[in-house]
Structure formats: structure tokens, C-alpha cells
PDB file of N, CA and C in Angstrom:
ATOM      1  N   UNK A   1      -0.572  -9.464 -16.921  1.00  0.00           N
ATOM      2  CA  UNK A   1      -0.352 -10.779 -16.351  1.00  0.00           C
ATOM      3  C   UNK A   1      -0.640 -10.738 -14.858  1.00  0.00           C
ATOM      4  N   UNK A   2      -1.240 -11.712 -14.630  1.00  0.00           N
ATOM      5  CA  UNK A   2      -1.888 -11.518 -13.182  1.00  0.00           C
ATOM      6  C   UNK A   2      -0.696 -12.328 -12.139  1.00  0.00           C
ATOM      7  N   UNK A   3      -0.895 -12.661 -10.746  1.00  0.00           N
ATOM      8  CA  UNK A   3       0.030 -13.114  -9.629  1.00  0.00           C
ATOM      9  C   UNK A   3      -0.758 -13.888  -8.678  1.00  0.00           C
ATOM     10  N   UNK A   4      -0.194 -14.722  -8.432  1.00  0.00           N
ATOM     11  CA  UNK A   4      -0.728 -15.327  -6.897  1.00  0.00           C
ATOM     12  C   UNK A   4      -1.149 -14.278  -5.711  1.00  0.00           C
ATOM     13  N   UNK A   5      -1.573 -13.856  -4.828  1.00  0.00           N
ATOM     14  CA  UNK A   5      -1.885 -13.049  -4.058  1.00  0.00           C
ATOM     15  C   UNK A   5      -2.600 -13.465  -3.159  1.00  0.00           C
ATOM     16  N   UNK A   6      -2.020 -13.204  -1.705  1.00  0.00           N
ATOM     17  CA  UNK A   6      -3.058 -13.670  -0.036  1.00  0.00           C
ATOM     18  C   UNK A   6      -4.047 -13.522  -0.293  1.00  0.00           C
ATOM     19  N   UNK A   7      -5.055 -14.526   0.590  1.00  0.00           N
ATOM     20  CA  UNK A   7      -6.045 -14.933   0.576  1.00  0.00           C
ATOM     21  C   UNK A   7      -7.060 -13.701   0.485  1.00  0.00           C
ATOM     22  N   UNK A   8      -6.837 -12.815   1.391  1.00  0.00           N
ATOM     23  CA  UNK A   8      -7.665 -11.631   2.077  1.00  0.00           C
ATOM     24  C   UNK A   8      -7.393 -10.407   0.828  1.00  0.00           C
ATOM     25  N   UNK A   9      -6.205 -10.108   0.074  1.00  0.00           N
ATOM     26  CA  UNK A   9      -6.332  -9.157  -0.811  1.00  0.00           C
ATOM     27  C   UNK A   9      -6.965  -8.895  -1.584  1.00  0.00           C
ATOM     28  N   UNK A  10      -8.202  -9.873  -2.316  1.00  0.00           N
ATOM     29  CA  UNK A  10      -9.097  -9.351  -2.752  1.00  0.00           C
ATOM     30  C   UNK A  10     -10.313  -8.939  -2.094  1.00  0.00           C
ATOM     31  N   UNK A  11     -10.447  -8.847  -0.929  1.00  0.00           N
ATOM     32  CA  UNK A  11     -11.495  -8.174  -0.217  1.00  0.00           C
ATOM     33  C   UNK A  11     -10.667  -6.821   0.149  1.00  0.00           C
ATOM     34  N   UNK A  12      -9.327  -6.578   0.313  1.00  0.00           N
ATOM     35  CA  UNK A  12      -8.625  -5.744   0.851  1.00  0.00           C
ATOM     36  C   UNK A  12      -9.092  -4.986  -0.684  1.00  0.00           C
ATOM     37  N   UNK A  13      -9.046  -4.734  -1.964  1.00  0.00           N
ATOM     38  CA  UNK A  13      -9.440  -4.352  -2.619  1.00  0.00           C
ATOM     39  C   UNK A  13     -10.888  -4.196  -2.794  1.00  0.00           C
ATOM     40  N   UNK A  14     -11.891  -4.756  -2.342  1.00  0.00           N
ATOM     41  CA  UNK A  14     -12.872  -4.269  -2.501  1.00  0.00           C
ATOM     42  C   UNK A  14     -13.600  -3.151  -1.353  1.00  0.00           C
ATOM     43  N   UNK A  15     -12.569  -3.251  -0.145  1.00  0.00           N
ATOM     44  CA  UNK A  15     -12.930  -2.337   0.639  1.00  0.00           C
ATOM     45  C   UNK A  15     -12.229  -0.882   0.200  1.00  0.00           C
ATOM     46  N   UNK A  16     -11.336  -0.947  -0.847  1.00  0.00           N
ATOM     47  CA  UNK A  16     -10.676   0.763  -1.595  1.00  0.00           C
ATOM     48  C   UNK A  16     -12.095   1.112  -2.630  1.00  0.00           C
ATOM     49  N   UNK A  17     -12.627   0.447  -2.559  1.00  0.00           N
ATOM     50  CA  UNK A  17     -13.831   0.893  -3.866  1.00  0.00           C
ATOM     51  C   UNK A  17     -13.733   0.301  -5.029  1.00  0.00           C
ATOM     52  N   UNK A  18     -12.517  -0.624  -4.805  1.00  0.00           N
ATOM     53  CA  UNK A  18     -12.526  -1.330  -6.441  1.00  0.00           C
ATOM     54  C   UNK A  18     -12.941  -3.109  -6.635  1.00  0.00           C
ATOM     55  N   UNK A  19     -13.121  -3.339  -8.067  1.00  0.00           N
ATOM     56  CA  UNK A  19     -13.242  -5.013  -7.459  1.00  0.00           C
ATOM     57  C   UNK A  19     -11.742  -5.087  -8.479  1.00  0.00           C
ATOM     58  N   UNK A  20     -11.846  -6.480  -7.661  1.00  0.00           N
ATOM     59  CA  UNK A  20     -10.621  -7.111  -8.301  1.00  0.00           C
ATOM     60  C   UNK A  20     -11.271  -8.525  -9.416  1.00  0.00           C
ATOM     61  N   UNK A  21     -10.680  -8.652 -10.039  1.00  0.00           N
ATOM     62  CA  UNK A  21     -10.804  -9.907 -10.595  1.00  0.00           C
ATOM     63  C   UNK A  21     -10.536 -11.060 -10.499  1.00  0.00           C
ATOM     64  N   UNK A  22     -11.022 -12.026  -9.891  1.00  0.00           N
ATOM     65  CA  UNK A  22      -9.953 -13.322  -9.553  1.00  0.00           C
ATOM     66  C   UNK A  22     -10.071 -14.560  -9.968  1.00  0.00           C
ATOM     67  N   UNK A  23      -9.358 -15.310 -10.492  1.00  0.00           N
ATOM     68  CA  UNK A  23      -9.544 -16.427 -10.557  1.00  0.00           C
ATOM     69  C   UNK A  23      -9.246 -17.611  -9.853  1.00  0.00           C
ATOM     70  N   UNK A  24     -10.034 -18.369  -9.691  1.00  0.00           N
ATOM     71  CA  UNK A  24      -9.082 -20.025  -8.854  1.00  0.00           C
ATOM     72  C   UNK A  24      -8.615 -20.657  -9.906  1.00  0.00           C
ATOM     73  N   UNK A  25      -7.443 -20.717  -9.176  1.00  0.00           N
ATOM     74  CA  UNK A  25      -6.551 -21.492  -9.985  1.00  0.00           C
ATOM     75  C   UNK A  25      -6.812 -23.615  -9.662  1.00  0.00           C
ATOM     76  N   UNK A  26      -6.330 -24.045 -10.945  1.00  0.00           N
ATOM     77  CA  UNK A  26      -6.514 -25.750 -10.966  1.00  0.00           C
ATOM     78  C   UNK A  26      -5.436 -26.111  -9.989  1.00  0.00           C
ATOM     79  N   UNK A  27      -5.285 -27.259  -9.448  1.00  0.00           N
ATOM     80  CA  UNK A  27      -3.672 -28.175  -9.005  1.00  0.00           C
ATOM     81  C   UNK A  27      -2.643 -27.150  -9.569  1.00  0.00           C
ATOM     82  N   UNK A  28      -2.965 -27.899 -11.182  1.00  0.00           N
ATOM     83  CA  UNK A  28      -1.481 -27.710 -11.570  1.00  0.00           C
ATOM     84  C   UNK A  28      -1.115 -25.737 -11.958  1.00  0.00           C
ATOM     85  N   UNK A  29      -1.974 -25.173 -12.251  1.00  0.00           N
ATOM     86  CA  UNK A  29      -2.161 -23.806 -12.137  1.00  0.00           C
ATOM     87  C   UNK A  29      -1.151 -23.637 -10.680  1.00  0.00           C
ATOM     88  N   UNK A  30      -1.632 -23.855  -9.676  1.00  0.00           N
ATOM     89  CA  UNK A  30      -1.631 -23.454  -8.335  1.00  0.00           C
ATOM     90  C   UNK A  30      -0.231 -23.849  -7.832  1.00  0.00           C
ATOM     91  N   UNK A  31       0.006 -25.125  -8.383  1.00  0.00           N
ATOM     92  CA  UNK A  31       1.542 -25.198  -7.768  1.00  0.00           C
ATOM     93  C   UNK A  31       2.632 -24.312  -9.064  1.00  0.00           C
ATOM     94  N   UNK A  32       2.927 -24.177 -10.044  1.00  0.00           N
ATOM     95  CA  UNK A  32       3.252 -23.317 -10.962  1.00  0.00           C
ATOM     96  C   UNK A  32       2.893 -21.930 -10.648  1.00  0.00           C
ATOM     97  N   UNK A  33       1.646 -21.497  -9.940  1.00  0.00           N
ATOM     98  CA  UNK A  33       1.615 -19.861  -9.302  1.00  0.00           C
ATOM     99  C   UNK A  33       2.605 -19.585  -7.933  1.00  0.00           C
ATOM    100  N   UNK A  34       3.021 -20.828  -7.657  1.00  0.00           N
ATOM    101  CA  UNK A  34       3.432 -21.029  -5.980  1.00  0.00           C
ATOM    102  C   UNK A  34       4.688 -20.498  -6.554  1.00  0.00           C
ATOM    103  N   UNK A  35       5.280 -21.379  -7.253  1.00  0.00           N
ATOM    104  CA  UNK A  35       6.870 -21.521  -7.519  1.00  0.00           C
ATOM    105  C   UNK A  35       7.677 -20.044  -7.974  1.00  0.00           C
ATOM    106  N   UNK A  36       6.048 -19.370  -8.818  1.00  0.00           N
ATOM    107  CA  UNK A  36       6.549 -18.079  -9.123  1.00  0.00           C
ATOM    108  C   UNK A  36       6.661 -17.055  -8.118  1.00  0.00           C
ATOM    109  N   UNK A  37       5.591 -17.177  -7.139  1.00  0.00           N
ATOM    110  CA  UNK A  37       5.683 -16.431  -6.177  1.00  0.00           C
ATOM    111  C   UNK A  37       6.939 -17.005  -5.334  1.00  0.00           C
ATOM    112  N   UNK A  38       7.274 -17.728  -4.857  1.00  0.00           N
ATOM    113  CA  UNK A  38       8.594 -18.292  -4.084  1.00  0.00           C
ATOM    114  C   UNK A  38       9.575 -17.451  -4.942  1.00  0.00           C
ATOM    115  N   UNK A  39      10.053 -17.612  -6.021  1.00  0.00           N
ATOM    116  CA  UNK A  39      10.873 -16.617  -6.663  1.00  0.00           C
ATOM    117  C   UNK A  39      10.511 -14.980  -6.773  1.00  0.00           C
ATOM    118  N   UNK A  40       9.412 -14.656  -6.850  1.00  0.00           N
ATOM    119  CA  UNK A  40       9.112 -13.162  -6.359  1.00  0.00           C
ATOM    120  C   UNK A  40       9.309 -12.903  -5.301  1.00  0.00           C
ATOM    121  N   UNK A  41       9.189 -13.561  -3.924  1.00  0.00           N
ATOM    122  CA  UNK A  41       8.900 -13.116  -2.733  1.00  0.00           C
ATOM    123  C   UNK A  41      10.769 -13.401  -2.538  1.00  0.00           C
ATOM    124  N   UNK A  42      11.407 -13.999  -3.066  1.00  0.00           N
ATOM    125  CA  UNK A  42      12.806 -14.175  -2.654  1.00  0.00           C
ATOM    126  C   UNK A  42      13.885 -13.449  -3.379  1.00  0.00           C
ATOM    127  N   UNK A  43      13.311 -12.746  -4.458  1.00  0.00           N
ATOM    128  CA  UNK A  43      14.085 -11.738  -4.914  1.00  0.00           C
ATOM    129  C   UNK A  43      13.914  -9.994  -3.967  1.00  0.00           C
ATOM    130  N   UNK A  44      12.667 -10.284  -3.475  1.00  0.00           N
ATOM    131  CA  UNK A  44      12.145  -8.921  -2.532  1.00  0.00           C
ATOM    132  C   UNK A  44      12.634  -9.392  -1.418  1.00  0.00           C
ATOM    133  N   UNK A  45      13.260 -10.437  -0.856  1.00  0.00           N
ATOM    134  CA  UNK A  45      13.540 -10.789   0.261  1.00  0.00           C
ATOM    135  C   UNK A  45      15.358 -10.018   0.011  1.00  0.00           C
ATOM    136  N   UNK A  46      15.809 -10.621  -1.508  1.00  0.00           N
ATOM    137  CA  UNK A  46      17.199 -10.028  -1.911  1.00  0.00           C
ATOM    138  C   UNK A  46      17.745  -8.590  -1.746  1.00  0.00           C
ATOM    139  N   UNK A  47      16.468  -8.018  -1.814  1.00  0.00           N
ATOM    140  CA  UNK A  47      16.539  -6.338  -2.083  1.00  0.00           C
ATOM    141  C   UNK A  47      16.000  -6.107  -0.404  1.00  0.00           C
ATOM    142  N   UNK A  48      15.970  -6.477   0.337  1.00  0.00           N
ATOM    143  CA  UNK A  48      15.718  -6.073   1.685  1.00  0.00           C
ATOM    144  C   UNK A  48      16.463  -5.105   2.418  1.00  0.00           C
ATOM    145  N   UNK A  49      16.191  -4.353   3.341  1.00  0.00           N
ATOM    146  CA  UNK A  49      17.241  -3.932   4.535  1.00  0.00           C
ATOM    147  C   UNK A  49      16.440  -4.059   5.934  1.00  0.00           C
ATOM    148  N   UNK A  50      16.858  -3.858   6.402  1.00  0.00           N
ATOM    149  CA  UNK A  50      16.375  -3.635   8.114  1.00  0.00           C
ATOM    150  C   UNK A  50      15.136  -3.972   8.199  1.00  0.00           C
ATOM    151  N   UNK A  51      14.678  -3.402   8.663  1.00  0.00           N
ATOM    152  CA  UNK A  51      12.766  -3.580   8.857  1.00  0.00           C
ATOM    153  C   UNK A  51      12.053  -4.323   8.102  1.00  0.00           C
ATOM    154  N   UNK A  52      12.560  -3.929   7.026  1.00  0.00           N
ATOM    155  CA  UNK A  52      12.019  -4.958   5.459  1.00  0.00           C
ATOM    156  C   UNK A  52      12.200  -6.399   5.956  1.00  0.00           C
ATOM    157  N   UNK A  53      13.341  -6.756   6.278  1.00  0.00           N
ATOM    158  CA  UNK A  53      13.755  -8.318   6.127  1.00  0.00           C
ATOM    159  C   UNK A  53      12.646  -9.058   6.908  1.00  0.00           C
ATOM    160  N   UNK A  54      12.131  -9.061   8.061  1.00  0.00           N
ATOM    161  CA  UNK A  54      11.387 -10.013   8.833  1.00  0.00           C
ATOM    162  C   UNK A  54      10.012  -9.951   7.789  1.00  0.00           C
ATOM    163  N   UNK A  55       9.443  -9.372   7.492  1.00  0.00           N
ATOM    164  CA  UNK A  55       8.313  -9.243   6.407  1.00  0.00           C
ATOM    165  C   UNK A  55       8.373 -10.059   5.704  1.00  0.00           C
ATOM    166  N   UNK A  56       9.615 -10.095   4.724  1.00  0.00           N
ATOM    167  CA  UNK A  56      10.148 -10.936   3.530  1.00  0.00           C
ATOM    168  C   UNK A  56      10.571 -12.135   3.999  1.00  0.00           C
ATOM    169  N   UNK A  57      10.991 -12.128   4.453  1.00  0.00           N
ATOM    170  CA  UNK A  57      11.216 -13.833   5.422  1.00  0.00           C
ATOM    171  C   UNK A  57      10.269 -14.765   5.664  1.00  0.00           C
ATOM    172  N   UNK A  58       8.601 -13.454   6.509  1.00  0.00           N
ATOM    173  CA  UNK A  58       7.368 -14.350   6.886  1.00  0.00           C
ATOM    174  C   UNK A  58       7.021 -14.074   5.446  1.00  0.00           C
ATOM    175  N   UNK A  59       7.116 -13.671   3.953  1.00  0.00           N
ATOM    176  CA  UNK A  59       6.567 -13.834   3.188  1.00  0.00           C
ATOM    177  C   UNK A  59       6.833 -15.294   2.205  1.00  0.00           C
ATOM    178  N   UNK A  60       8.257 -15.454   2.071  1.00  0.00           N
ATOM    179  CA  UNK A  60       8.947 -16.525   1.560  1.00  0.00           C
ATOM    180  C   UNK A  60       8.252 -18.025   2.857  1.00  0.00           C
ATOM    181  N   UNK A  61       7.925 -18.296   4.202  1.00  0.00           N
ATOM    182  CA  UNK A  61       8.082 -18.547   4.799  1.00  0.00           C
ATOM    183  C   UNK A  61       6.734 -19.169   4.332  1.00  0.00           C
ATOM    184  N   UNK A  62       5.302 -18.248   4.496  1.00  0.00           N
ATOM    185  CA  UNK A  62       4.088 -18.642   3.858  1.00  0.00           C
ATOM    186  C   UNK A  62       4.146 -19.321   2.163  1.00  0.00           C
ATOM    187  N   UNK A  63       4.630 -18.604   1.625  1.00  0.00           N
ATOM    188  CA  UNK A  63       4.647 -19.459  -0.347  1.00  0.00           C
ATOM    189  C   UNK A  63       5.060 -21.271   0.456  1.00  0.00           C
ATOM    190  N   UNK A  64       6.281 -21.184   1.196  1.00  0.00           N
ATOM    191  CA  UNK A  64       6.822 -22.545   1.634  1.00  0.00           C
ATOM    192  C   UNK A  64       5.997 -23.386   2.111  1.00  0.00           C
ATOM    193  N   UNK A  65       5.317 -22.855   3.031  1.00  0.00           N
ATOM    194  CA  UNK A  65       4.321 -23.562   3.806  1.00  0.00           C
ATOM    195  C   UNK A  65       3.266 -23.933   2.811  1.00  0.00           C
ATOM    196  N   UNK A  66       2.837 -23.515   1.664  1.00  0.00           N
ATOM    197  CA  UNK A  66       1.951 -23.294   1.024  1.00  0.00           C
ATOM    198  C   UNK A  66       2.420 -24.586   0.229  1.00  0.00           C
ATOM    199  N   UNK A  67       3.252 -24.865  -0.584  1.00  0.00           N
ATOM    200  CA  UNK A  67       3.969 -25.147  -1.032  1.00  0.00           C
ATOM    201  C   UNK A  67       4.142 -26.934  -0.378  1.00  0.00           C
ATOM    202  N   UNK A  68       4.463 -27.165   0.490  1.00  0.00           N
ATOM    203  CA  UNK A  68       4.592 -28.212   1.517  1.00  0.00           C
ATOM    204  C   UNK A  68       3.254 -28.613   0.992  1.00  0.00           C
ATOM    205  N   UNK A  69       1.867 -27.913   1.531  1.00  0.00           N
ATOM    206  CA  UNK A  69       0.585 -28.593   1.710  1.00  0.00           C
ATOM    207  C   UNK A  69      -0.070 -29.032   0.196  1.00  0.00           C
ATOM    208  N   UNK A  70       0.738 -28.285  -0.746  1.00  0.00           N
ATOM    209  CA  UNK A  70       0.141 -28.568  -2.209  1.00  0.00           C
ATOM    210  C   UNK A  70       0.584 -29.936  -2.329  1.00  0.00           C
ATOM    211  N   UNK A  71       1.737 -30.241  -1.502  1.00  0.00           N
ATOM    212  CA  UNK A  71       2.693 -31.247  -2.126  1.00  0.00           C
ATOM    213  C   UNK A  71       2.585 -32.565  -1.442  1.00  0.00           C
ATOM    214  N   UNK A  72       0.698 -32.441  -0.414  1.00  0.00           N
ATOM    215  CA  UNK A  72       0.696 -33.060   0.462  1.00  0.00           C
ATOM    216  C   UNK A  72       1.609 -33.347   1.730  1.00  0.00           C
ATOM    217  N   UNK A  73       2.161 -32.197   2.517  1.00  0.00           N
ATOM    218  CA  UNK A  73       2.877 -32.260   3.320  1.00  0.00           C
ATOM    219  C   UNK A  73       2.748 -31.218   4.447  1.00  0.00           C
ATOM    220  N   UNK A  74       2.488 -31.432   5.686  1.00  0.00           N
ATOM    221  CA  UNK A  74       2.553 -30.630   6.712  1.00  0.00           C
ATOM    222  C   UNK A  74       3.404 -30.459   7.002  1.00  0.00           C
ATOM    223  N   UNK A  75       3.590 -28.614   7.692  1.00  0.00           N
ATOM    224  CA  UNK A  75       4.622 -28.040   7.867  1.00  0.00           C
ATOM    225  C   UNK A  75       5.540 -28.683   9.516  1.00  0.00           C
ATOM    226  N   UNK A  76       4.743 -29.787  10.218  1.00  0.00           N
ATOM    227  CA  UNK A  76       5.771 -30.518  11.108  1.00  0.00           C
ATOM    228  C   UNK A  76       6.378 -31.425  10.796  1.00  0.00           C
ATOM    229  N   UNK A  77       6.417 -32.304   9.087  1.00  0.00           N
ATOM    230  CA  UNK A  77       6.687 -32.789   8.449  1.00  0.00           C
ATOM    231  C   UNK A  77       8.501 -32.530   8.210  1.00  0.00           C
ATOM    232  N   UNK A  78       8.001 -31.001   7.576  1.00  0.00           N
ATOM    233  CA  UNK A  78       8.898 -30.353   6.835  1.00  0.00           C
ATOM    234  C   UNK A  78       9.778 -29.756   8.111  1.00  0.00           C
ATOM    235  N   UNK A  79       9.597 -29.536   8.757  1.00  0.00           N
ATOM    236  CA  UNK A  79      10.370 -28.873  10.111  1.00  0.00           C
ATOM    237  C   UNK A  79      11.580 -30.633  10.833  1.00  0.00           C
ATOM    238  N   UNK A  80      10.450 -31.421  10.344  1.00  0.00           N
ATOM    239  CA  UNK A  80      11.311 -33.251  11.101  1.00  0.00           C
ATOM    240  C   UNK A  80      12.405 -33.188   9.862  1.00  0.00           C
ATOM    241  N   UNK A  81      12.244 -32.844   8.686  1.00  0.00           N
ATOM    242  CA  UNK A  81      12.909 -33.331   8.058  1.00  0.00           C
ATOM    243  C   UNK A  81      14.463 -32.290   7.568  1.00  0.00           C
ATOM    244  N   UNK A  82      14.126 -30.907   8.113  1.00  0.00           N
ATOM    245  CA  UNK A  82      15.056 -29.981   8.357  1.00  0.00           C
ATOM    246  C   UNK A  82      15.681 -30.102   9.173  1.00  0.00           C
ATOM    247  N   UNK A  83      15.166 -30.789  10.469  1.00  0.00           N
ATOM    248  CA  UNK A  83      16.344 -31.238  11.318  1.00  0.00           C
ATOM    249  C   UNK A  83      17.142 -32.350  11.630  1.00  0.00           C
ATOM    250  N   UNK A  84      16.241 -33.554  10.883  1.00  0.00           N
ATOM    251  CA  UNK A  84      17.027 -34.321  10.385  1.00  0.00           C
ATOM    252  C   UNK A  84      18.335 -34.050   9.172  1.00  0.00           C
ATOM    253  N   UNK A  85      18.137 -33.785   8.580  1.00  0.00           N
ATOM    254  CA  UNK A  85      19.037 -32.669   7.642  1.00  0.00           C
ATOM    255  C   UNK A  85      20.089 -31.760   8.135  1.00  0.00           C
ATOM    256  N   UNK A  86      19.679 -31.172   9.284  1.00  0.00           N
ATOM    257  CA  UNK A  86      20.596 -30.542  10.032  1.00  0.00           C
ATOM    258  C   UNK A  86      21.498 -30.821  10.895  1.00  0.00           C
ATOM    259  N   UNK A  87      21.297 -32.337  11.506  1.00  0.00           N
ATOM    260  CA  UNK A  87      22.275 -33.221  12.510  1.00  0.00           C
ATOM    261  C   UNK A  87      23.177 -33.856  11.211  1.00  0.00           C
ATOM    262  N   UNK A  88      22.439 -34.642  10.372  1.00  0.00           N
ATOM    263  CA  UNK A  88      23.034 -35.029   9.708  1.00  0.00           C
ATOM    264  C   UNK A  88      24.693 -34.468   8.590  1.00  0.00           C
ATOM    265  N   UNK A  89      24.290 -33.065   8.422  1.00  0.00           N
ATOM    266  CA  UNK A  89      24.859 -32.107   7.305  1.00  0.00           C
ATOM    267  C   UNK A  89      25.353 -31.432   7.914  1.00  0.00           C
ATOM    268  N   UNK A  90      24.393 -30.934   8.711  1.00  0.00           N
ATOM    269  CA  UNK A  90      24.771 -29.284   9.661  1.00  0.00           C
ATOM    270  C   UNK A  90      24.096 -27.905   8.673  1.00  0.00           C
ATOM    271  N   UNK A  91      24.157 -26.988   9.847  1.00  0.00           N
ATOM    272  CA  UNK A  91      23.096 -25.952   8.956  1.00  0.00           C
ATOM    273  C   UNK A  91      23.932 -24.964   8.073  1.00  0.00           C
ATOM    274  N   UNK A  92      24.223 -23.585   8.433  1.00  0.00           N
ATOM    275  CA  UNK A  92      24.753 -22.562   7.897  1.00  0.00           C
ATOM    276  C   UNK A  92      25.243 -21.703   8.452  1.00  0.00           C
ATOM    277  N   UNK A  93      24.884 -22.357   9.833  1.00  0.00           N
ATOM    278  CA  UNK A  93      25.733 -21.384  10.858  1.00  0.00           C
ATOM    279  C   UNK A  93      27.310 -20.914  10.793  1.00  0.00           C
ATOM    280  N   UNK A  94      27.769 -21.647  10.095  1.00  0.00           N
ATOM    281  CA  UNK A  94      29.310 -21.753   9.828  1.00  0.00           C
ATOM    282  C   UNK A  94      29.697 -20.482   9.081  1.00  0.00           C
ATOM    283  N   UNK A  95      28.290 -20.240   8.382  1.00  0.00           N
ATOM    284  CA  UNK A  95      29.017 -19.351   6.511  1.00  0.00           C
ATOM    285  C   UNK A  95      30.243 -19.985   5.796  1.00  0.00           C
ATOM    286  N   UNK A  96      30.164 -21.116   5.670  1.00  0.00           N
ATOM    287  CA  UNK A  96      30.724 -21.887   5.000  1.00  0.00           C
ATOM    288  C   UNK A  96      30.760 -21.706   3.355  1.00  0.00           C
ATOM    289  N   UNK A  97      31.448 -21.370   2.930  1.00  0.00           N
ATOM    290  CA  UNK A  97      31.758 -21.142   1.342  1.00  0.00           C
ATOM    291  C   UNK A  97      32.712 -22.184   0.381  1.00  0.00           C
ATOM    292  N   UNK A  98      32.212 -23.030  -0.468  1.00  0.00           N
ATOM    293  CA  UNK A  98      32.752 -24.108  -1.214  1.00  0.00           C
ATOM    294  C   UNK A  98      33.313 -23.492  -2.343  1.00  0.00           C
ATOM    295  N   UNK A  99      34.754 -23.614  -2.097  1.00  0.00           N
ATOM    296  CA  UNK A  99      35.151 -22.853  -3.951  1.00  0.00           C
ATOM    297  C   UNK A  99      35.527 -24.015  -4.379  1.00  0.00           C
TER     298      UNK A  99
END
């Protein structure tokens, strides 16, 4: 079963000596490859420590952004509407826990 994968990794594979196989994916392919990767990249974000974490962060960070533009939406869009969200609600700074 194959994965979504950055733009550049299949040339990053053809410069080891191998080819890769790739396909383009349709719309609906592409947002369904997104969603899986958002859940891959956020379970590796789960299993993080130290050094790891900023990686996994800009990795979850790109699927999002990615994600936004499938959905017709720019990421200053999505940034107005997080902080609207954030005056309104407030963020997480608290560690606030609802039992």
C-alpha cells in the first residue's frame, strides 16, 4: 500500500539509484491521501521526544497547510480564523482539562 509523500521524494529516490513509482492522485484521491497522512504525521508527532518534536510539528504543519489549499483556502485565511477563535474561546495556554 502506497502513502502520500513530499513533493521532492521521488527524485530523492532516484538520485539512490532507484525509481520510484508514482502516481497522481484525483481531488478526491488527494484529499483522502491528506487526511491519512495528517493522522500518520500526528501519531509520529505522539511518539516524539526532544529534537524529534519541531520536525513533527513542521510535518503535521505542511499536511495542514496542504489541506487548507485542497479545501480552497489560504493559509492567512486559516491563521484569521485561529485567532478569531482564540479571542473568542481562548487557546490552550491554560492546560485546561474538562472532566
Amino acid at each position: 500500500m502506497g502513502k502520500l509523500v513530499r513533493d521532492k521524494i521521488p527524485e530523492i529516490i532516484r538520485q539512490s539509484g532507484r525509481e520510484p513509482v508514482v502516481t497522481v492522485l484525483d481531488d478526491e484521491g488527494y484529499r483522502a491521501a491528506l487526511m491519512a497522512k495528517l493522522f500518520e504525521e500526528a501519531a509520529e508527532l505522539r511518539e516524539a521526544s526532544g529534537d524529534e518534536v519541531p520536525g513533527e510539528i513542521a510535518d503535521v504543519y505542511e499536511v495542514l497547510r496542504a489541506l487548507a489549499a485542497v479545501h480552497g483556502h489560504d493559509w492567512e485565511t486559516i491563521e484569521k480564523v485561529a485567532e478569531l477563535k482564540r479571542r473568542e474561546r481562548g487557546g490552550f495556554q491554560d492546560r485546561l482539562y474538562l472532566a
